[in-house]
Protein backbone atom coordinates (compact mmCIF):
# COMPACT_ATOMS: atom_id res chain seq x y z
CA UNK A 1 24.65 -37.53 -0.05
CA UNK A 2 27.81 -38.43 1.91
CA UNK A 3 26.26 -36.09 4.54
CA UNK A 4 23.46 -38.37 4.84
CA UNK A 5 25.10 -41.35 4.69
CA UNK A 6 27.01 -40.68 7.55
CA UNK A 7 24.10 -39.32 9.65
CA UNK A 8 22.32 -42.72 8.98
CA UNK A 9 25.55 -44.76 10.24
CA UNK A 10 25.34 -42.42 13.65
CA UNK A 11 21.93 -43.24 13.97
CA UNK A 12 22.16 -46.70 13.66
CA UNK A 13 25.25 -46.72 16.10
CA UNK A 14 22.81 -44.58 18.61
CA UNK A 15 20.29 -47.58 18.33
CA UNK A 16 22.69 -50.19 19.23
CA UNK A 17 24.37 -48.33 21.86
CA UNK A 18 20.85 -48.01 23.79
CA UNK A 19 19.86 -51.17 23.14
CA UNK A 20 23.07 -52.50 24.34
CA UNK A 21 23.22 -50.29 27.59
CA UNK A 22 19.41 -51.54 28.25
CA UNK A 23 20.26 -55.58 28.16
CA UNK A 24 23.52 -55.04 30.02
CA UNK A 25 21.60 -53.20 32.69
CA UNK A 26 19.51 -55.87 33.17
CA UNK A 27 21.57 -58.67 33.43
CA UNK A 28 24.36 -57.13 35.02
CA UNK A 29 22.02 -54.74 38.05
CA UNK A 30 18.30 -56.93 38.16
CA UNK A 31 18.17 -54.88 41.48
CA UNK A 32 17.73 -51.29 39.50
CA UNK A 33 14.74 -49.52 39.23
CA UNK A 34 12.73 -48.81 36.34
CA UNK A 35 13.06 -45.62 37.26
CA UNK A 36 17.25 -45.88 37.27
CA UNK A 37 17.33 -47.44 34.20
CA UNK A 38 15.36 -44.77 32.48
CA UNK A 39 17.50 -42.12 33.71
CA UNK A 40 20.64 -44.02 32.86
CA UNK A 41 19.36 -44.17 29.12
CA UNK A 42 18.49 -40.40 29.10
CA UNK A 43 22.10 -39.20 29.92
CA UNK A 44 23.31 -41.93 27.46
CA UNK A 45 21.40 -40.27 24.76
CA UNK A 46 22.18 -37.18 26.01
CA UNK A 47 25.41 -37.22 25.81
CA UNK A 48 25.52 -39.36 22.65
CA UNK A 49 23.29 -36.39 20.99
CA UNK A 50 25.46 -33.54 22.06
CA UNK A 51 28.59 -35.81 20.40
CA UNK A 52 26.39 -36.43 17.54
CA UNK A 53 25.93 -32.61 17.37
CA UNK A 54 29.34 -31.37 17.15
CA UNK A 55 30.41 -34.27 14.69
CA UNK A 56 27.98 -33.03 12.27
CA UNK A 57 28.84 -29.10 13.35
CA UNK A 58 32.63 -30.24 12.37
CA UNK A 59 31.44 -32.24 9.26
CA UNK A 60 29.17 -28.73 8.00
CA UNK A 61 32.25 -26.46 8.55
CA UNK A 62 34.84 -28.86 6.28
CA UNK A 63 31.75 -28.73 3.98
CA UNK A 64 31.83 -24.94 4.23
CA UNK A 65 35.68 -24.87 3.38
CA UNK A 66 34.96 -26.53 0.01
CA UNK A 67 31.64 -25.43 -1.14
CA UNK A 68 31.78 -21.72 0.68
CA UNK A 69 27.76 -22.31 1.47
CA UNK A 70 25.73 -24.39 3.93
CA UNK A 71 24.63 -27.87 2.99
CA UNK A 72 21.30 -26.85 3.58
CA UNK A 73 19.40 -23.75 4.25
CA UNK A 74 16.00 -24.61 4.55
CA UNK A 75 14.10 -27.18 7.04
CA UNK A 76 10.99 -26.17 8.66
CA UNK A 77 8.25 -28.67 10.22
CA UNK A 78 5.56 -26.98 9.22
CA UNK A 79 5.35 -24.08 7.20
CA UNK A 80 3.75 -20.78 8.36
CA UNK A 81 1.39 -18.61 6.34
CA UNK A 82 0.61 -14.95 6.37
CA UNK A 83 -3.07 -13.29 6.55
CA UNK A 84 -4.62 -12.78 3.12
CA UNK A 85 -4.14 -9.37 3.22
CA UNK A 86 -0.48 -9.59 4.15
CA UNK A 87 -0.21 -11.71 2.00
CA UNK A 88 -1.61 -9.45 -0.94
CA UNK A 89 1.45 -7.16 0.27
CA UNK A 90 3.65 -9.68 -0.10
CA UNK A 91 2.87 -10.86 -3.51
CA UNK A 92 3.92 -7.22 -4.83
CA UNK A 93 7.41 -7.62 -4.16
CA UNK A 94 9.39 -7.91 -7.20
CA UNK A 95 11.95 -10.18 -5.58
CA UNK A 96 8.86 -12.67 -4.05
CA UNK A 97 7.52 -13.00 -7.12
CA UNK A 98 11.21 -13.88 -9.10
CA UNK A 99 11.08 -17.22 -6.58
CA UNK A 100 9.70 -20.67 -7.71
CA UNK A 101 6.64 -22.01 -5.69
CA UNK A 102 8.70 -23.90 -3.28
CA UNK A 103 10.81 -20.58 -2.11
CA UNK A 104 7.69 -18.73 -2.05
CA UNK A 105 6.31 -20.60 0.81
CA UNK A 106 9.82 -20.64 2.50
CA UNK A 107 9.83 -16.66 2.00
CA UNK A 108 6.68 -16.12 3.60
CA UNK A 109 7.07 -18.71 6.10
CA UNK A 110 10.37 -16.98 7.20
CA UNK A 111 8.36 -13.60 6.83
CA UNK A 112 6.10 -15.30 9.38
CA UNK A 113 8.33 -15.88 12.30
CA UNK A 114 10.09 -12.17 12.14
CA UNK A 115 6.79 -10.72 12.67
CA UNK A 116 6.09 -12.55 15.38
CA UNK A 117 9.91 -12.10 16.90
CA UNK A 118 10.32 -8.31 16.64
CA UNK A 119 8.39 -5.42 18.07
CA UNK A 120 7.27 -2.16 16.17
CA UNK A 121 7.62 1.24 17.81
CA UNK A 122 6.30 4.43 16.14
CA UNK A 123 7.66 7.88 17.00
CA UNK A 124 6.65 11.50 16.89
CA UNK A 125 3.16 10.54 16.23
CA UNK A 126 3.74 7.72 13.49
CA UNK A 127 1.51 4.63 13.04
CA UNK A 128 3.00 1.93 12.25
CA UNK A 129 0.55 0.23 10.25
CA UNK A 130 0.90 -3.48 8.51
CA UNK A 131 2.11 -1.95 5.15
CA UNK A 132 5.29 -0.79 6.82
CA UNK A 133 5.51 -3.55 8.77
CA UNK A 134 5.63 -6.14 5.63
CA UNK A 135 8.22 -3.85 3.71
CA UNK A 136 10.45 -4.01 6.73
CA UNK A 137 10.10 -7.45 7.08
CA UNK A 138 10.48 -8.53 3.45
CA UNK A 139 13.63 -6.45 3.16
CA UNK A 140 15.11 -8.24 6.22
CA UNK A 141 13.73 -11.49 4.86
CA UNK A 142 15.48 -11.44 1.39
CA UNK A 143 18.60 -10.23 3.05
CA UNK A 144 19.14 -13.59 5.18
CA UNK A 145 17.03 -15.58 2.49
CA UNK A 146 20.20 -17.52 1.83
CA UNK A 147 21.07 -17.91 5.35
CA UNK A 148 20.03 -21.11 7.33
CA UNK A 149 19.83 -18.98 10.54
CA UNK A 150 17.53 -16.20 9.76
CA UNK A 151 16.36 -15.08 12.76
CA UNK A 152 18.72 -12.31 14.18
CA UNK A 153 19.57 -12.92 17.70
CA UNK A 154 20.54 -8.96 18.19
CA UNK A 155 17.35 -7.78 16.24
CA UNK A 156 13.73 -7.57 18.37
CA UNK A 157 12.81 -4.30 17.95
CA UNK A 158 12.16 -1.49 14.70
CA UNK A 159 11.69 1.49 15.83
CA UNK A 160 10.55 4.25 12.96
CA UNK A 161 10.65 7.81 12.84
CA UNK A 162 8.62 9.99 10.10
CA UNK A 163 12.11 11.58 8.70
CA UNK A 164 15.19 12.03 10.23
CA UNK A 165 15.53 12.11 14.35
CA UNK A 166 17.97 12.88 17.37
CA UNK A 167 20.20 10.16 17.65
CA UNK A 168 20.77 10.20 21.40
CA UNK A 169 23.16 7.44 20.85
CA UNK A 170 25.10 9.04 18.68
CA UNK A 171 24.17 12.87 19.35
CA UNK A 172 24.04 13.53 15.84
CA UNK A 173 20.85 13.93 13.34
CA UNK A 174 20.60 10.38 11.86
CA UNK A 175 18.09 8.73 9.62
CA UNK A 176 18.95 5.47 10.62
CA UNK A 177 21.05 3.71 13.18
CA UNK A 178 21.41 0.08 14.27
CA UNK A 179 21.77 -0.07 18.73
CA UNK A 180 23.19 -4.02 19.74
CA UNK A 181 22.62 -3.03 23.17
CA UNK A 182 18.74 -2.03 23.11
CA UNK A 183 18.73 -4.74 19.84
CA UNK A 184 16.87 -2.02 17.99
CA UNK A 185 16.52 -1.17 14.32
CA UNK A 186 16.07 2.78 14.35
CA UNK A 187 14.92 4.17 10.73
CA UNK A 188 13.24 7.05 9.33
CA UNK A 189 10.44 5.83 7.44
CA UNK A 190 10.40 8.66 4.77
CA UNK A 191 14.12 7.41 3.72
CA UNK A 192 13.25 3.94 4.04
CA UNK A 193 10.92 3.89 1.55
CA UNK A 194 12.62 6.13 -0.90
CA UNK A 195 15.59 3.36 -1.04
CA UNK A 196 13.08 0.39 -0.88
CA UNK A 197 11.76 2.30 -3.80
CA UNK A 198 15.18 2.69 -5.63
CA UNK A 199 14.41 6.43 -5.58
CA UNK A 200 17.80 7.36 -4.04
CA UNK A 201 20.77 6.06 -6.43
CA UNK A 202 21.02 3.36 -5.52
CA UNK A 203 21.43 3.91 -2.17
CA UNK A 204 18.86 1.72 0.47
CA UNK A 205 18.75 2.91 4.41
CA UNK A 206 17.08 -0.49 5.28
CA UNK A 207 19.38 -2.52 3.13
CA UNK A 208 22.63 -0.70 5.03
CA UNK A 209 21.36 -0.92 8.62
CA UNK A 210 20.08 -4.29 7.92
CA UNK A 211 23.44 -5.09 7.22
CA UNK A 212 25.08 -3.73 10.34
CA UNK A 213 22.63 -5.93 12.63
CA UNK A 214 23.80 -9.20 10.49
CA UNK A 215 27.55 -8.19 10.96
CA UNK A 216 26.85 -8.12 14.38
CA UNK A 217 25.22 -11.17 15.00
CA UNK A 218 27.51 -12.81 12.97
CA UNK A 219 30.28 -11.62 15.51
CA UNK A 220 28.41 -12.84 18.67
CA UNK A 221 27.09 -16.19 17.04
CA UNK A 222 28.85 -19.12 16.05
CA UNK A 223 26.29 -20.90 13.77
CA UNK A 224 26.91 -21.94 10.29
CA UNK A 225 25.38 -18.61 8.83
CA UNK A 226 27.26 -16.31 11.06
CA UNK A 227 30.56 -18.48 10.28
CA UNK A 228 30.32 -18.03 6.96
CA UNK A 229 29.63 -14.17 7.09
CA UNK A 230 31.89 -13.45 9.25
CA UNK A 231 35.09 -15.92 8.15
CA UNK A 232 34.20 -14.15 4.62
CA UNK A 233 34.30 -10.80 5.67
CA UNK A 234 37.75 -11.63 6.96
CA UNK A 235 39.16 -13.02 3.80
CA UNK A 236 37.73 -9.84 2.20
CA UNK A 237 39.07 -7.67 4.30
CA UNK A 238 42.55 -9.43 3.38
CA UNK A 239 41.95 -9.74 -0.29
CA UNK A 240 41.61 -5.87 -0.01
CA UNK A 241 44.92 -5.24 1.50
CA UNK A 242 45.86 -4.31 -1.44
CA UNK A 243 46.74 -0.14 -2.02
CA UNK A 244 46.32 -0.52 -6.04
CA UNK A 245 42.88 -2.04 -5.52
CA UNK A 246 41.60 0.56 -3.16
CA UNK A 247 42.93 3.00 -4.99
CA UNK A 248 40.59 1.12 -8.21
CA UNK A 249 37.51 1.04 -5.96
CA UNK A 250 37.70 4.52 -5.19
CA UNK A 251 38.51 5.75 -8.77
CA UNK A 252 35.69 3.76 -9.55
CA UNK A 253 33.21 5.66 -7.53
CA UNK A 254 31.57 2.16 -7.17
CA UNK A 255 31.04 2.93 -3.31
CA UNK A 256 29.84 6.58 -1.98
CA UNK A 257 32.27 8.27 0.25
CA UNK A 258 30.76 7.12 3.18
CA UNK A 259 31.83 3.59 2.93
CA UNK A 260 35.07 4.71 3.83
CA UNK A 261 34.57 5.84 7.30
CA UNK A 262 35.28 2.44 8.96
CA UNK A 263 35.05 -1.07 7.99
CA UNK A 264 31.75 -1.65 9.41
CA UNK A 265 29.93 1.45 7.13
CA UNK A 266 32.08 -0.53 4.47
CA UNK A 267 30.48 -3.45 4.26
CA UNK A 268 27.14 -2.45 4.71
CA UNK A 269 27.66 0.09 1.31
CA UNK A 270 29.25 -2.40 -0.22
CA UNK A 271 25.84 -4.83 0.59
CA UNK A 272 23.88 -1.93 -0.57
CA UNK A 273 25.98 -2.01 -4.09
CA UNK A 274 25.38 -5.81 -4.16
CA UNK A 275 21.44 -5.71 -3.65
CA UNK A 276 20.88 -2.63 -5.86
CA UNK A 277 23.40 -3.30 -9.06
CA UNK A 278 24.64 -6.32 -8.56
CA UNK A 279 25.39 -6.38 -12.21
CA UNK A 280 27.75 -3.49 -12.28
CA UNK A 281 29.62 -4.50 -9.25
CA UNK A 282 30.19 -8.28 -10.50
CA UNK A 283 31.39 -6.22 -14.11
CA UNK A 284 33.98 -3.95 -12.02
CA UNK A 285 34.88 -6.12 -8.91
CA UNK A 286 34.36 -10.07 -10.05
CA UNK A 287 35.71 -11.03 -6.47
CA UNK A 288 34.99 -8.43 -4.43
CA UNK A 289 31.00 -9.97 -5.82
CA UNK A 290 31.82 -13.11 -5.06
CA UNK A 291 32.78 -12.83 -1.34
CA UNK A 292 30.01 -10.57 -1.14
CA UNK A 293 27.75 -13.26 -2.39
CA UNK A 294 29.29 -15.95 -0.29
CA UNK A 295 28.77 -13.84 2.88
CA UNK A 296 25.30 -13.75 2.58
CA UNK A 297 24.69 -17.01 0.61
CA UNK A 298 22.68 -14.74 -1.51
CA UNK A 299 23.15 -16.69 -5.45
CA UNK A 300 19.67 -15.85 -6.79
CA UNK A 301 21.20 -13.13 -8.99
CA UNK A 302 23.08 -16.01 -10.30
CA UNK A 303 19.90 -18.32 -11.12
């Protein structure tokens, strides 16, 4: 509400300022153009705008501070929707159908756009076919669902292999890799599906790569979602500083080995442990949960 307020106040101040700058110009210069005095007025608002913008950028981050989430995550003109028979794949989705109408047609719209932003690339003979496409897409969707930018600046392309594959990036057998410089999503299909499935204790190859490309973005962006993902990951990283909680989470078992091997592969097991028992983790590790949750904005496990 206070938000509001004030954004009415600026808008009313625009008005008079133009209004002001128009009778002024012609009182003061009866000689200008029409021409002129257009142009004066469009680098007036101009510049007014771009102040506008960063007051409300600097309002949105105090509100950040306090509330550790965006004041709002969801504004779209119009809303987009999906082919029936996407949208028949859609409607399977466990998680899709836990939403209430409204988020429903958010979700899809959302599911919308990343189709039309990222290429698919089969390999060693796979079709890609609109089945995969949709289970990609939904994953990558309810990742970001609480995020206000969802649309991943260093993600255009998913590129999927049958089973594992060369990494020539890496020069190592992978089944999944995420490359910022090509902006690629590299899976194996085979293992995608058996974590989408929850056929692989608890372990999810989309869910962890998916992660790695929001870390990054959240890196090389500076809007509200990526603040708050990556200023969070920070204070986690602090908040584990501490040897006798390591030591916990690893007694624990809470995280597979592989978490360890830098903090990048750590937060993206520690994502897959939020998504796929969120229950256990919140049990074990109430705050390591929390930040996890405030990263990602992600509170429908708490609805």
């Amino acid at each position: 509400m206070v938000f509001l307020v004030i954004l009415t106040y600026i808008i009313l101040f625009l008005n008079i300022y133009i209004i002001t700058f128009l009778l002024f110009a012609q009182e003061s210069a009866p000689a200008n153009t029409i021409l002129q005095n257009i142009l004066g007025v469009m680098v007036t608002v101009g510049v007014v705008l771009i102040c506008i913008y960063y007051i409300l950028r600097y309002i949105e981050s105090i509100y950040v501070k306090h509330r550790k989430k965006p004041y709002f995550i969801h504004f779209y003109p119009t809303l987009r929707k999906l082919p029936i028979h996407l949208q028949k794949i859609l409607e399977e989705n466990d998680f899709y159908k836990s939403l209430g109408k409204k988020r429903k047609r958010y979700f899809m719209h959302r599911t919308v756009r990343f189709l039309e932003e990222t290429n698919f690339a089969g390999r060693e003979g796979l079709a890609v076919n609109d089945f995969m496409r949709m289970q990609i897409a939904i994953m990558v969707t309810k990742l970001t669902f609480g995020m206000r930018h969802y649309l991943l600046d260093y993600l255009r392309t998913i590129v999927l292999y049958p089973s594992s594959f060369y990494s020539i990036l890496n020069q190592t057998e992978n089944i999944g890799e995420y490359n910022p410089g090509s902006k690629a999503l590299v899976l194996s299909w085979k293992d995608f599906q058996k974590g989408n499935l929850h056929q692989d204790k608890g372990k999810s190859l989309g869910i962890h790569e998916i992660t790695h490309a929001i870390h990054y973005n959240s890196i090389k962006n500076s809007n509200i979602s990526s603040e708050i993902f990556y200023d969070t990951f920070l204070m986690l990283e602090k908040y584990l500083g501490s040897t006798e909680l390591r030591n916990r989470i690893v007694q624990t078992k809470i995280l597979r080995d592989y978490a360890y091997t830098d903090k990048f592969e750590f937060i993206a097991v520690l994502v897959e442990v939020f998504m796929e028992s969120p229950k256990e983790l919140k049990s074990k590790f109430p705050q390591i949960y929390t930040y996890v949750l405030q990263m990602l904005n992600f509170r429908y496990f708490e609805e």
